[in-house]
Protein backbone atom coordinates (compact mmCIF):
# COMPACT_ATOMS: atom_id res chain seq x y z
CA UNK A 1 -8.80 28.37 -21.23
CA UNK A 2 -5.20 27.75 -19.89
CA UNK A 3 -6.60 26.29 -16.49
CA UNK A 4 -8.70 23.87 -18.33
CA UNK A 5 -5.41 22.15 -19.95
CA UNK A 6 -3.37 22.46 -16.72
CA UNK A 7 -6.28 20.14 -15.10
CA UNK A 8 -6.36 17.67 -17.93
CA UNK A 9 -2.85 17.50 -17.65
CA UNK A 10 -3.00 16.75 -14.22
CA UNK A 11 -5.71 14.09 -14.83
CA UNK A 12 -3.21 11.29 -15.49
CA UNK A 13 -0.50 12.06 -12.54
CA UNK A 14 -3.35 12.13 -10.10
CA UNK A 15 -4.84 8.64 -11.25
CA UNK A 16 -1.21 7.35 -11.34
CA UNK A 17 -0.68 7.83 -7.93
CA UNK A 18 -4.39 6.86 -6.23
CA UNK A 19 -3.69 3.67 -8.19
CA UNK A 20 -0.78 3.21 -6.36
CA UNK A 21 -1.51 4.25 -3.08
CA UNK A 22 -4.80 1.98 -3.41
CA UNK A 23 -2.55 -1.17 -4.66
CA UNK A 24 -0.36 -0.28 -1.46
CA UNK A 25 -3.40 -0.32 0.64
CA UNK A 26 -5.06 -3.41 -0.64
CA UNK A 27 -1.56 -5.35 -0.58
CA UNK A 28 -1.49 -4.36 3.33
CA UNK A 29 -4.56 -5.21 4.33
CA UNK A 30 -4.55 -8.61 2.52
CA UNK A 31 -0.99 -9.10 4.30
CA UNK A 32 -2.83 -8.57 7.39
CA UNK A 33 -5.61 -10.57 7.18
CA UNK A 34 -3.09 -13.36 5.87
CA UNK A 35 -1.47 -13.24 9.03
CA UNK A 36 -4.12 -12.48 11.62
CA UNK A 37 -5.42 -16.03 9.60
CA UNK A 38 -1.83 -17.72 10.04
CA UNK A 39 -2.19 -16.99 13.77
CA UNK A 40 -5.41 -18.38 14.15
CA UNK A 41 -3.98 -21.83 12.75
CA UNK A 42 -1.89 -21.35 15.98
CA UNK A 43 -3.97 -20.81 18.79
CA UNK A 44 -3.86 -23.26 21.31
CA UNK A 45 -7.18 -24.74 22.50
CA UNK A 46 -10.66 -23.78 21.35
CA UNK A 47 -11.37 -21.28 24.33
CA UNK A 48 -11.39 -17.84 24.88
CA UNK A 49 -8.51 -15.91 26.26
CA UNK A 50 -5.84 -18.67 24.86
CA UNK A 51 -4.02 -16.41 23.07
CA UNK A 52 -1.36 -16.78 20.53
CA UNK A 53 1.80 -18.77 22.51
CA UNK A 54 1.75 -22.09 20.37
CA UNK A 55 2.91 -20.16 17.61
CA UNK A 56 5.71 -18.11 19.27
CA UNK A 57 8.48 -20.28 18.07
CA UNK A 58 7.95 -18.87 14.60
CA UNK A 59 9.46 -15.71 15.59
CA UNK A 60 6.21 -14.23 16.73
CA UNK A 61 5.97 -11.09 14.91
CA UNK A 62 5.28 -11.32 10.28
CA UNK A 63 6.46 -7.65 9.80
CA UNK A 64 9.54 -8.93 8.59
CA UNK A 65 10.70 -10.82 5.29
CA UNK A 66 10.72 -9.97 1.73
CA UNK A 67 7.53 -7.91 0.43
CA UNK A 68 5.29 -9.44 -1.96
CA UNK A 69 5.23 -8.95 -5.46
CA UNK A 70 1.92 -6.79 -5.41
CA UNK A 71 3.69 -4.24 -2.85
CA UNK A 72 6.82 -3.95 -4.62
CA UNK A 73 4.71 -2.85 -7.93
CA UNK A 74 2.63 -0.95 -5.35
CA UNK A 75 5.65 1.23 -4.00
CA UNK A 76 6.80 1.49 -7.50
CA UNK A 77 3.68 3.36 -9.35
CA UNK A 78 3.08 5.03 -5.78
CA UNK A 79 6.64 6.54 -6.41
CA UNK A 80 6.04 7.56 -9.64
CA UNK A 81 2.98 8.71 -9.77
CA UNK A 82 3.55 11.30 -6.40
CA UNK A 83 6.85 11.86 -8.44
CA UNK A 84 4.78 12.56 -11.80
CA UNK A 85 2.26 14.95 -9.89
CA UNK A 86 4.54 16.88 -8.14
CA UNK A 87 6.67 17.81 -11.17
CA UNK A 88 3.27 18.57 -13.09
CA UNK A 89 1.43 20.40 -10.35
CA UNK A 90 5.46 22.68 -10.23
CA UNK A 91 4.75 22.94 -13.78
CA UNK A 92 1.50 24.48 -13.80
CA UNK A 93 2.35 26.78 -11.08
CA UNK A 94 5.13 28.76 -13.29
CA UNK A 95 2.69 28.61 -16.29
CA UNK A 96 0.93 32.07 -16.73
């Protein structure tokens, strides 16, 4: 009976952080696809093999500048939710 309340305690911590590990993973792969788009603007000619060299004087490289919004809150319920569900997977381990 104990080990049925230990899992519906752990119910919460567990959604807590999927949710934020799936917000982290969405927010990536729409960063990505943002830039891989942003590049494309930038390709010089229409044929193939051109490559990406008109675009180089932007600093050629998007991994750097201030995260969005949607990652930042990301990060955040990641943190607390692996946070959460370590403390309350501890906690069940020292109850009988």
């Amino acid at each position: 009976m104990n080990k049925m309340g230990n899992t519906s305690q752990l119910k919460l911590p567990y959604l807590v952080a999927a949710l934020g590990v799936g917000l982290m993973a969405v927010s990536e792969i729409y960063g990505y696809v943002r830039a891989m788009m942003f590049r494309a603007m930038f390709q010089t000619g229409g044929g193939y093999g051109t490559g990406f060299s008109s675009g180089r004087h932007f600093g050629g490289g998007f991994g750097l500048g201030v995260p969005s919004i949607l990652t930042t809150v990301a990060v955040a319920v990641a943190i607390v939710g692996i946070v959460w569900l370590g403390l309350a997977l501890r906690k069940s381990r020292k109850s009988p």
